[in-house]
C-alpha atoms as a PDB file:
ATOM      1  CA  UNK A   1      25.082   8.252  21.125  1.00  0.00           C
ATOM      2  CA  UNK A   2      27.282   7.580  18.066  1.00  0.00           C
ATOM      3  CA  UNK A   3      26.065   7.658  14.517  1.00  0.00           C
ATOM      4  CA  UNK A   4      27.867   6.917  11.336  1.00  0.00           C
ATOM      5  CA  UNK A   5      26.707   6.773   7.999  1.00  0.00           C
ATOM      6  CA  UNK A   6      27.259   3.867   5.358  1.00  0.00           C
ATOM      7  CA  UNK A   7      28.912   6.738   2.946  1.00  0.00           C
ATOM      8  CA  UNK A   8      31.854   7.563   5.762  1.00  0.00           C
ATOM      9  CA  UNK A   9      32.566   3.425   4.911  1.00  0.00           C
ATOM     10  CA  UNK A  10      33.156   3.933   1.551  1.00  0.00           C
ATOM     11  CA  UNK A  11      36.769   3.373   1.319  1.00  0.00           C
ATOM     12  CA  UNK A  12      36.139  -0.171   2.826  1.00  0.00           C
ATOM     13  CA  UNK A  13      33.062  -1.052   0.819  1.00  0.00           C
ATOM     14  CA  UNK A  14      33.044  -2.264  -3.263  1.00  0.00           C
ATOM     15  CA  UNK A  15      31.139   0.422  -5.564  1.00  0.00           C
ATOM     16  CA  UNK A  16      28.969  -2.548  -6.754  1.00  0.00           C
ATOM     17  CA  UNK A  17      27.873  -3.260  -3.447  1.00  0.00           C
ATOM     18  CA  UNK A  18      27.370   0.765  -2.855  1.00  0.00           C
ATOM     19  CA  UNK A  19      25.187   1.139  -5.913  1.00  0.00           C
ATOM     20  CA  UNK A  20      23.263  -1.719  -4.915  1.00  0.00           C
ATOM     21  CA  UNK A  21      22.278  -0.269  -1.359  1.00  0.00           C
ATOM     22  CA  UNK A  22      21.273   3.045  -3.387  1.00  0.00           C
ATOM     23  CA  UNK A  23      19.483   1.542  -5.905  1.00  0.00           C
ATOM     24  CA  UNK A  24      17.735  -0.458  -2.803  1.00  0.00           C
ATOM     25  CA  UNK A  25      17.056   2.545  -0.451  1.00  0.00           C
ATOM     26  CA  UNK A  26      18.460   5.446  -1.470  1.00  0.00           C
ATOM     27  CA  UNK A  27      15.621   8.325  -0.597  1.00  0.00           C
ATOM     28  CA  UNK A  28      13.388   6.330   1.567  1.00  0.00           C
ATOM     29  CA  UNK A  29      12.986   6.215   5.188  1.00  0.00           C
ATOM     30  CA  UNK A  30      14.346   2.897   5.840  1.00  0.00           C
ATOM     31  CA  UNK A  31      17.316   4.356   3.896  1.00  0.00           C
ATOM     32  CA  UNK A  32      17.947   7.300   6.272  1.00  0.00           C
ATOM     33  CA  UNK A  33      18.294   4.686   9.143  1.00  0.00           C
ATOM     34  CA  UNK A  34      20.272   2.241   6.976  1.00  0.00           C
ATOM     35  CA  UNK A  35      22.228   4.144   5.030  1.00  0.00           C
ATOM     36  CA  UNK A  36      22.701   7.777   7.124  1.00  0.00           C
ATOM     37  CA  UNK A  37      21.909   6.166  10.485  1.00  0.00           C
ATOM     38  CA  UNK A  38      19.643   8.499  11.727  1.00  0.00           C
ATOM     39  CA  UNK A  39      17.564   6.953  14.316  1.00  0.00           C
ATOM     40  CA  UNK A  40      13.626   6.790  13.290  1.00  0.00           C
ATOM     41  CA  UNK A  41      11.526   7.135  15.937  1.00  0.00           C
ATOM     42  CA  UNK A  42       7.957   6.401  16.023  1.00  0.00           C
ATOM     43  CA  UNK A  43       5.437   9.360  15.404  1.00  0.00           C
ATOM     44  CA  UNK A  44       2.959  10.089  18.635  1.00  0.00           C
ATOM     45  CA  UNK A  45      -0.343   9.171  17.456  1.00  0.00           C
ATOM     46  CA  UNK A  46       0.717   7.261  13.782  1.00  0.00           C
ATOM     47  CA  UNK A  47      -0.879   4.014  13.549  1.00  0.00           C
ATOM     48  CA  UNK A  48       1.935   2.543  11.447  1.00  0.00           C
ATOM     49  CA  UNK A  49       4.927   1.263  13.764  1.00  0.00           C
ATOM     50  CA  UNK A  50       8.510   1.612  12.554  1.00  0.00           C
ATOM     51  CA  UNK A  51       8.937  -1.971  13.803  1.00  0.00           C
ATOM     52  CA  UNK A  52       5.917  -3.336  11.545  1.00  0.00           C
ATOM     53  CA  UNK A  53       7.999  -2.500   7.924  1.00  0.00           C
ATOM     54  CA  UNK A  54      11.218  -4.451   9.631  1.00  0.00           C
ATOM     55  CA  UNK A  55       9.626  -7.786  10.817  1.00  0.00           C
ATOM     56  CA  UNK A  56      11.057 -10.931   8.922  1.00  0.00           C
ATOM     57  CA  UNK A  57       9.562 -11.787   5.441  1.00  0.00           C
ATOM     58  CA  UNK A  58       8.244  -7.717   5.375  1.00  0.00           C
ATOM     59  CA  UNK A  59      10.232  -7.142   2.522  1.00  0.00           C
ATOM     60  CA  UNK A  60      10.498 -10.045  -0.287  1.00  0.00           C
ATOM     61  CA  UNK A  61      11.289  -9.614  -4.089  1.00  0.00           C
ATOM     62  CA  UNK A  62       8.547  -9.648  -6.526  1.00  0.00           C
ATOM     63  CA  UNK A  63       9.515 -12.731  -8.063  1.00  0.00           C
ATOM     64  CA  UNK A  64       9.151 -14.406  -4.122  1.00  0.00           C
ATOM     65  CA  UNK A  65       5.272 -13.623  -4.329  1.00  0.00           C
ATOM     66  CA  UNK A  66       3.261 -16.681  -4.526  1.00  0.00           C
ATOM     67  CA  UNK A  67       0.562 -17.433  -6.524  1.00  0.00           C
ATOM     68  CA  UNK A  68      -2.321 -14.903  -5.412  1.00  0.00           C
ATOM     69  CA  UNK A  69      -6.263 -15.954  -5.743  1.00  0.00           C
ATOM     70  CA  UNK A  70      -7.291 -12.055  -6.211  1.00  0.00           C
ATOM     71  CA  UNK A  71      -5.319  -8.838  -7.357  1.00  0.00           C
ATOM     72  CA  UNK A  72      -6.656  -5.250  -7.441  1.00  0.00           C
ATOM     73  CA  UNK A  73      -6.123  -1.815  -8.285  1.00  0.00           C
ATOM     74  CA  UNK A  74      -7.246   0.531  -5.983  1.00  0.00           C
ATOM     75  CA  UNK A  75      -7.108   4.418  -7.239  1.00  0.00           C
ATOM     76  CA  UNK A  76      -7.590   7.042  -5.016  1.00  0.00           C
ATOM     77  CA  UNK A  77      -8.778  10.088  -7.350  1.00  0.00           C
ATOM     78  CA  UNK A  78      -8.121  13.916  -7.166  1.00  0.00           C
ATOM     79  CA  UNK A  79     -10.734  16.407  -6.784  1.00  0.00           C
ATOM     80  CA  UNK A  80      -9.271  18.292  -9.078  1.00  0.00           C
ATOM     81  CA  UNK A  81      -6.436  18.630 -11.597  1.00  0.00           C
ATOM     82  CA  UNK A  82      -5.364  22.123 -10.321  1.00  0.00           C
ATOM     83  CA  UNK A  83      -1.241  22.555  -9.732  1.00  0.00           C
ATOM     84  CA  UNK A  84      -1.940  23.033  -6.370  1.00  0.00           C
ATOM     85  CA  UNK A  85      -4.178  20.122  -6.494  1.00  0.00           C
ATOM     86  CA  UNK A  86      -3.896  16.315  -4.333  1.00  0.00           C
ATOM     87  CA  UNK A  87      -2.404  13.707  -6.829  1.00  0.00           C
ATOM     88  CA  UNK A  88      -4.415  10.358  -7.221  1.00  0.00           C
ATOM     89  CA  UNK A  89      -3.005   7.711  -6.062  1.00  0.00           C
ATOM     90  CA  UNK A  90      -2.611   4.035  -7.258  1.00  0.00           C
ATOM     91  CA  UNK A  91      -1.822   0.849  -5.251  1.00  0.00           C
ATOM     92  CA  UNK A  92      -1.702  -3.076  -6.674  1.00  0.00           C
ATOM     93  CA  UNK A  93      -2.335  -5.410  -3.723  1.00  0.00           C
ATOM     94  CA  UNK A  94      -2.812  -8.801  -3.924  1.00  0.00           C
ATOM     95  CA  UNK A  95      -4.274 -11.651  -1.594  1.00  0.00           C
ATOM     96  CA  UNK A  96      -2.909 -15.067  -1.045  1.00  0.00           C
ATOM     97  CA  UNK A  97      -3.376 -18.294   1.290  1.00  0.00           C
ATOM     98  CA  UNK A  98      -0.020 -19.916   2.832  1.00  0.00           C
ATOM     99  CA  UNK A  99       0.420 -23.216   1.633  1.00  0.00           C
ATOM    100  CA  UNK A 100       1.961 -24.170   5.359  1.00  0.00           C
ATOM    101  CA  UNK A 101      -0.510 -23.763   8.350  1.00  0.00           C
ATOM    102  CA  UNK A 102       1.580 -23.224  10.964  1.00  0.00           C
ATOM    103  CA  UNK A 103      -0.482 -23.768  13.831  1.00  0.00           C
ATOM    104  CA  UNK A 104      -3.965 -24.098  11.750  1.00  0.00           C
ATOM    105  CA  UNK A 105      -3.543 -20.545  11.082  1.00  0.00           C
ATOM    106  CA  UNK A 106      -5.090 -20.411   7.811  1.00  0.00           C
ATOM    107  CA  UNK A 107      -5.404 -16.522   7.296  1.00  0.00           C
ATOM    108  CA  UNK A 108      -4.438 -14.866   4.138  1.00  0.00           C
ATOM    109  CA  UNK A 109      -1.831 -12.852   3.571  1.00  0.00           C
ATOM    110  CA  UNK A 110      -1.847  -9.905   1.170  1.00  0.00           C
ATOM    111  CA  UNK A 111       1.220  -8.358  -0.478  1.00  0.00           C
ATOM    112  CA  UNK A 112       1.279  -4.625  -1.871  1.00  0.00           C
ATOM    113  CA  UNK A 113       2.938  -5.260  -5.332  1.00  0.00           C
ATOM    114  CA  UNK A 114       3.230  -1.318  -6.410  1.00  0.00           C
ATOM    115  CA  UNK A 115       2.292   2.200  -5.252  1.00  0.00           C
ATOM    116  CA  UNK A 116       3.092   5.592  -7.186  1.00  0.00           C
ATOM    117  CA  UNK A 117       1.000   9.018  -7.342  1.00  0.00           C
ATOM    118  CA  UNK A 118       0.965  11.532  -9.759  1.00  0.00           C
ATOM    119  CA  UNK A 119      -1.065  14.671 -11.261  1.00  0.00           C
ATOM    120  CA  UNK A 120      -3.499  13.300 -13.481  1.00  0.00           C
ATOM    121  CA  UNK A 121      -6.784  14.571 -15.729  1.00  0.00           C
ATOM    122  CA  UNK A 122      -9.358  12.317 -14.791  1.00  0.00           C
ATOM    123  CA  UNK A 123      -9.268  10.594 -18.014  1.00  0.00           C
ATOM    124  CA  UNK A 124      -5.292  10.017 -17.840  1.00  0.00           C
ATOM    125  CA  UNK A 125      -5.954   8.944 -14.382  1.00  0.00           C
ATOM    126  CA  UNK A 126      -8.243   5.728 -15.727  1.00  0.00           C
ATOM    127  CA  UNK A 127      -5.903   5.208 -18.369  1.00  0.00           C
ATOM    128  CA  UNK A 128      -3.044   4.910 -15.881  1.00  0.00           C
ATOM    129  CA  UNK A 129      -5.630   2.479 -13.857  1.00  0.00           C
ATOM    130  CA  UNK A 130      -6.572   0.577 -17.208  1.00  0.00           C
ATOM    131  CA  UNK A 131      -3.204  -0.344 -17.990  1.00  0.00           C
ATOM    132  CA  UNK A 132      -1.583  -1.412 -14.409  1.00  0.00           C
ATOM    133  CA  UNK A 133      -5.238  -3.280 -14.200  1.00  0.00           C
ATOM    134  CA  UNK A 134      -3.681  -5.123 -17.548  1.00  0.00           C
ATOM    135  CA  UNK A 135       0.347  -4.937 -16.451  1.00  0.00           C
ATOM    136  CA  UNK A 136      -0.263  -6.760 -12.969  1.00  0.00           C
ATOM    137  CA  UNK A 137      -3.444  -9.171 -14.478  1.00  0.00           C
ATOM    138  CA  UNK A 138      -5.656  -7.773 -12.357  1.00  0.00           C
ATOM    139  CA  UNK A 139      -8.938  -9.039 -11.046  1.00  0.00           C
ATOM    140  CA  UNK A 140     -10.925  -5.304 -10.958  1.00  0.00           C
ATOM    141  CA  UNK A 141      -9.956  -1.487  -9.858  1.00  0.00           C
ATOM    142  CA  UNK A 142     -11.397  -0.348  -7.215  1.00  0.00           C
ATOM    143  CA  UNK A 143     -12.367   3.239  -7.420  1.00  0.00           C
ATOM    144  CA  UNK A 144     -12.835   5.755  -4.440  1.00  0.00           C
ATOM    145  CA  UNK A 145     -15.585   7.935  -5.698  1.00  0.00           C
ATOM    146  CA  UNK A 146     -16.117  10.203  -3.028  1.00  0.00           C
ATOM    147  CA  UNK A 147     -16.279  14.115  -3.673  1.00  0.00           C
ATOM    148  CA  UNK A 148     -17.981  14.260  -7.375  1.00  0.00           C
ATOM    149  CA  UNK A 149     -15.794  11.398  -8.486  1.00  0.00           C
ATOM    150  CA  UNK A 150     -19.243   8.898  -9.525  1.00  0.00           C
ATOM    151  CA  UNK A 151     -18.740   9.506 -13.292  1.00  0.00           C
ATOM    152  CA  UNK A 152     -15.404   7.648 -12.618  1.00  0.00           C
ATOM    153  CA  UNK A 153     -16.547   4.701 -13.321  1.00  0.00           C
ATOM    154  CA  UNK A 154     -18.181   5.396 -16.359  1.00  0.00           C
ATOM    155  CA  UNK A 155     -15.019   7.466 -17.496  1.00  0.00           C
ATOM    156  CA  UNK A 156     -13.009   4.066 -17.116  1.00  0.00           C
ATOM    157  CA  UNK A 157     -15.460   2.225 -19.400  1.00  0.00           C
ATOM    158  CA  UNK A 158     -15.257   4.607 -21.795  1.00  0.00           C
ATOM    159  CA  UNK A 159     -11.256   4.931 -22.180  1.00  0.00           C
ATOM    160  CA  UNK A 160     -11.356   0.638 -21.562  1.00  0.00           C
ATOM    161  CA  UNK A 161     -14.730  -1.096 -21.422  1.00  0.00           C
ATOM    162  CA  UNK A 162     -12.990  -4.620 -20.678  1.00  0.00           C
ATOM    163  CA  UNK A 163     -11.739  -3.532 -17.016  1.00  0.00           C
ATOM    164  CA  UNK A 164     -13.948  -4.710 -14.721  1.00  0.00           C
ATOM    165  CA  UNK A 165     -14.776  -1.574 -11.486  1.00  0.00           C
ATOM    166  CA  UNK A 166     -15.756  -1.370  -7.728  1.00  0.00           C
ATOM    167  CA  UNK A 167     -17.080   1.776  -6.777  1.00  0.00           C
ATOM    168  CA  UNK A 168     -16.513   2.422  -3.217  1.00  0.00           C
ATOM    169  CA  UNK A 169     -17.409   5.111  -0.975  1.00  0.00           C
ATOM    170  CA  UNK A 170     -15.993   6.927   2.055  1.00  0.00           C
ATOM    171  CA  UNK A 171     -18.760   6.722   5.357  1.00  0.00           C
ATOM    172  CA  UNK A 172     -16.127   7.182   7.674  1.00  0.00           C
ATOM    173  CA  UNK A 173     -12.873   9.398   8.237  1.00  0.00           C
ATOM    174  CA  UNK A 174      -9.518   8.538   7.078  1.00  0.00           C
ATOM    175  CA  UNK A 175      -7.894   7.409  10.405  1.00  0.00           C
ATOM    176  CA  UNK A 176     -10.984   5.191  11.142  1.00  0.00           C
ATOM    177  CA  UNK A 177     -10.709   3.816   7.479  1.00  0.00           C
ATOM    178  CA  UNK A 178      -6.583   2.888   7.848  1.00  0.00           C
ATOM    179  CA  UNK A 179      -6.962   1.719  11.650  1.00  0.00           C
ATOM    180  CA  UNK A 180      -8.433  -2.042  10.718  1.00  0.00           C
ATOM    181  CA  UNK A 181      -5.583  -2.203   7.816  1.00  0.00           C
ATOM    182  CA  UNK A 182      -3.159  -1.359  10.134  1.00  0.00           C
ATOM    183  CA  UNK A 183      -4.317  -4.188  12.205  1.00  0.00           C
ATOM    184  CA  UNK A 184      -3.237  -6.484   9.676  1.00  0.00           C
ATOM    185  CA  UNK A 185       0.325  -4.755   9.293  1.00  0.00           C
ATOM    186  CA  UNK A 186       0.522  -5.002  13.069  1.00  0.00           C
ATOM    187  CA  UNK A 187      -0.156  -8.927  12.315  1.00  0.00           C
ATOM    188  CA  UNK A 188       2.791  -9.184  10.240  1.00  0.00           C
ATOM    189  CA  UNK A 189      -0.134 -10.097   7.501  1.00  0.00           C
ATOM    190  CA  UNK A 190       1.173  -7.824   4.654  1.00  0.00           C
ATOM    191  CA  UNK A 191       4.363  -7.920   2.669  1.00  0.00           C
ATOM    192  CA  UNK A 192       5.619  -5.192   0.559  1.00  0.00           C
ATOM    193  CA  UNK A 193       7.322  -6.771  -2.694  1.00  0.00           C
ATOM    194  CA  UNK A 194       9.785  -5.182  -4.962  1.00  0.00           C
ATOM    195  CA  UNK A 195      11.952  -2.432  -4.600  1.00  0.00           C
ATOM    196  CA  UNK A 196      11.976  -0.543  -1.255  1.00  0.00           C
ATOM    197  CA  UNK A 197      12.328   2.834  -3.263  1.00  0.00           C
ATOM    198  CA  UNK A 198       8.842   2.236  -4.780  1.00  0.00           C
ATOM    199  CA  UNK A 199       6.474   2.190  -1.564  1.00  0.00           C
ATOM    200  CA  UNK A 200       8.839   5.132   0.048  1.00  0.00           C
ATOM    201  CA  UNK A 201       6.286   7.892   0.151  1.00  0.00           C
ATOM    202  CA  UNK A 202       3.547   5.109   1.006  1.00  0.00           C
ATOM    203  CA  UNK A 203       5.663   4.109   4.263  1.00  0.00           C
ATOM    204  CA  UNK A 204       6.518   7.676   4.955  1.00  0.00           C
ATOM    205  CA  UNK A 205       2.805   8.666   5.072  1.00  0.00           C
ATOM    206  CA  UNK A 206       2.079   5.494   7.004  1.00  0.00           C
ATOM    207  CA  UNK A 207       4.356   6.212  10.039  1.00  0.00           C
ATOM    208  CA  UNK A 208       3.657  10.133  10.236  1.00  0.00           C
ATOM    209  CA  UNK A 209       0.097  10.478   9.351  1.00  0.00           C
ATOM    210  CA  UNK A 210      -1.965  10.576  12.431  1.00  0.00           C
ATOM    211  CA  UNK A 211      -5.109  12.080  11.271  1.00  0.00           C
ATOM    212  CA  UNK A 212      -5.106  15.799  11.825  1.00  0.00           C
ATOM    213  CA  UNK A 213      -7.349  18.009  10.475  1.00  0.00           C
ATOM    214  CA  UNK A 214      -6.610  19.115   6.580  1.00  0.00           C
ATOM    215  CA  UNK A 215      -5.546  22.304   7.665  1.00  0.00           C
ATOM    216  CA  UNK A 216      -2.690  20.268   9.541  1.00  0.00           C
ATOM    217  CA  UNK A 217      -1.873  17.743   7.249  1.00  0.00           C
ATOM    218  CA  UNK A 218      -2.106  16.998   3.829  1.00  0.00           C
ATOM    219  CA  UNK A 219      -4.359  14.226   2.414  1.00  0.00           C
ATOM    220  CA  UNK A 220      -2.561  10.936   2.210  1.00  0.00           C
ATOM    221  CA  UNK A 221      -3.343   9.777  -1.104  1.00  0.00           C
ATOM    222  CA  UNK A 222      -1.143   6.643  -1.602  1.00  0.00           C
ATOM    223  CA  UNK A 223      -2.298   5.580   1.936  1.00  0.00           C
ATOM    224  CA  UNK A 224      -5.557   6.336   1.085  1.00  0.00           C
ATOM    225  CA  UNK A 225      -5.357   4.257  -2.224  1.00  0.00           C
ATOM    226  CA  UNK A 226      -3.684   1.543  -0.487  1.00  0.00           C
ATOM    227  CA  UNK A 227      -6.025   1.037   2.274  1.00  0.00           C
ATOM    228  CA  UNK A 228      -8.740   0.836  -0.430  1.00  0.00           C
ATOM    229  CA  UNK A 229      -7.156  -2.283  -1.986  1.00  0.00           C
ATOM    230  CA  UNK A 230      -6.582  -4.129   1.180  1.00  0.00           C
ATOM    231  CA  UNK A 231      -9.933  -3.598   2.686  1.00  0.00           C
ATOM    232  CA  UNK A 232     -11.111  -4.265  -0.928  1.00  0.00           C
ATOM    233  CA  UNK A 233      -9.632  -7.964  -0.157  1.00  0.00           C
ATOM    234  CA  UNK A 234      -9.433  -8.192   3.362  1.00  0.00           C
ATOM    235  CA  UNK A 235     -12.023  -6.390   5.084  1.00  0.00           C
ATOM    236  CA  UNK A 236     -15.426  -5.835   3.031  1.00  0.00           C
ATOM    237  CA  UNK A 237     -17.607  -8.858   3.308  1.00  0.00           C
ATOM    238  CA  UNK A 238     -19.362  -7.730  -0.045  1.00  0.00           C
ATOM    239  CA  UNK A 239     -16.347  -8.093  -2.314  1.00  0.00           C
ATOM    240  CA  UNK A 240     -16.245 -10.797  -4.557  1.00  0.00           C
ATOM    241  CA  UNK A 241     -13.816 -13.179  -3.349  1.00  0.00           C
ATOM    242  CA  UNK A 242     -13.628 -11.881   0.003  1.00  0.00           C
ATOM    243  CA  UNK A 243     -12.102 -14.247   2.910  1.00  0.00           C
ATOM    244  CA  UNK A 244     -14.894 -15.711   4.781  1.00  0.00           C
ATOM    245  CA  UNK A 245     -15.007 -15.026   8.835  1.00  0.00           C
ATOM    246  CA  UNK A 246     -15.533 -17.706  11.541  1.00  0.00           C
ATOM    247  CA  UNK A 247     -18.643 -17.201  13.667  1.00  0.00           C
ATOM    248  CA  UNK A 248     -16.848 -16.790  17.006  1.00  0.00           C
ATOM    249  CA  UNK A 249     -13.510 -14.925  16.675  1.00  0.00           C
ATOM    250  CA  UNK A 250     -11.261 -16.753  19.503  1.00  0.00           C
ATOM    251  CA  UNK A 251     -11.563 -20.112  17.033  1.00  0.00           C
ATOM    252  CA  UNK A 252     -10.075 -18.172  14.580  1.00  0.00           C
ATOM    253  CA  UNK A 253      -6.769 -20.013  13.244  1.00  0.00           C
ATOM    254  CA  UNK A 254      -7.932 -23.016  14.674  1.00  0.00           C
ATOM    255  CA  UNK A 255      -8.752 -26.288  14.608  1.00  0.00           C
END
């Protein structure tokens, strides 16, 4: 097998167009196969597919989004605000029904606008919520509040009282959580929009993490975030707003 990497090309490439690849993909995964051509293989036991994030129409620019009926912020918090402590999580995903039925599928599709993580307090952590809630136009955050985090809520009410909050729960394990939203990535359902560099360490988690115990693996928190927001639109029959389900499943996307 020979490999060759976009950098041993320089002398035949412009710098513009150099930068621009960078800029693109420079320190994610899709960049180490692009750019460095290492081969990515898929991860035993990861329910994310390397094939899923390079399917045409995965990858569109923000301004390519259409018009979306519902928007969210889902935040998964820390624990605790330790050094060695998780980081929370936050992930804007939005929910949107094609204007072309192609073949009476009439399905959403949802489209993960931004993800980013970072060591918050818990009241810097609804601040950070309040204002991408008001940056992206949000309909509500959505607000994990498993493990002590109930006062959440109330802590985002108190730093903004005009941001509307869904409190949501954890009943079941991580992998069990992310399996049905992987479904929908394995339906070529969800587009990432914007800049590949910003859902790096969201794609990374979602083609390595494979459920192991905590001793194993470290918690996913962007996945964790992001799987809120799209089961938030996609999957919880008690949201507001969420997309109604035929009676018998095999007429679904038909006529």
């Amino acid at each position: 097998m020979t490999t060759g990497r976009t950098e041993d090309n320089r002398a035949n490439l412009s710098s513009a167009a150099l930068a621009e690849l960078d800029s693109e993909y420079g320190g994610t995964r899709l960049g180490r196969q692009e750019l460095d051509g290492v081969l990515l293989e898929d991860v035993e036991g990861a329910l994310w597919k390397q094939w899923m994030f390079e399917v045409e129409g995965f990858r569109i620019a923000r301004t390519a989004v259409p018009p979306l009926d519902r928007l969210v912020v889902a935040v998964d918090p820390a624990v605790t605000t330790t050094d060695s402590a998780d980081l929370t999580a936050f992930t804007v995903a939005g929910r949107s029904y094609p204007l072309e039925q192609m073949y009476g599928d009439r399905r959403p599709r949802g489209y993960v606008l931004h993800a980013e993580q970072d060591r918050h307090t818990p009241t810097a952590a609804m601040r950070r919520a309040a204002a991408l809630y008001h940056e992206h136009q949000a309909d509500c955050v959505v607000i994990e509040a498993n493990n002590g985090g109930d006062y959440l809520p109330a802590l985002l009410a108190e730093v903004d009282p005009t941001v509307p909050c869904r409190v949501v729960h954890a009943t079941r394990g991580k992998r069990a959580r992310a399996a049905p939203v992987a479904m929908l990535y394995e339906q070529s359902r969800i587009t990432h929009a914007g800049p590949s560099r910003t859902f790096a360490v969201l794609e990374e988690q979602m083609t390595t993490y494979v459920g192991a115990s905590a001793a194993e693996e470290k918690s996913p928190d962007p996945l964790d975030s992001c799987v809120w927001a799209l089961t938030h639109l996609f999957l919880d029959a008690s949201a507001v707003g969420a997309p109604s389900r035929p009676s018998d499943s095999r007429l679904s996307g038909r006529r």
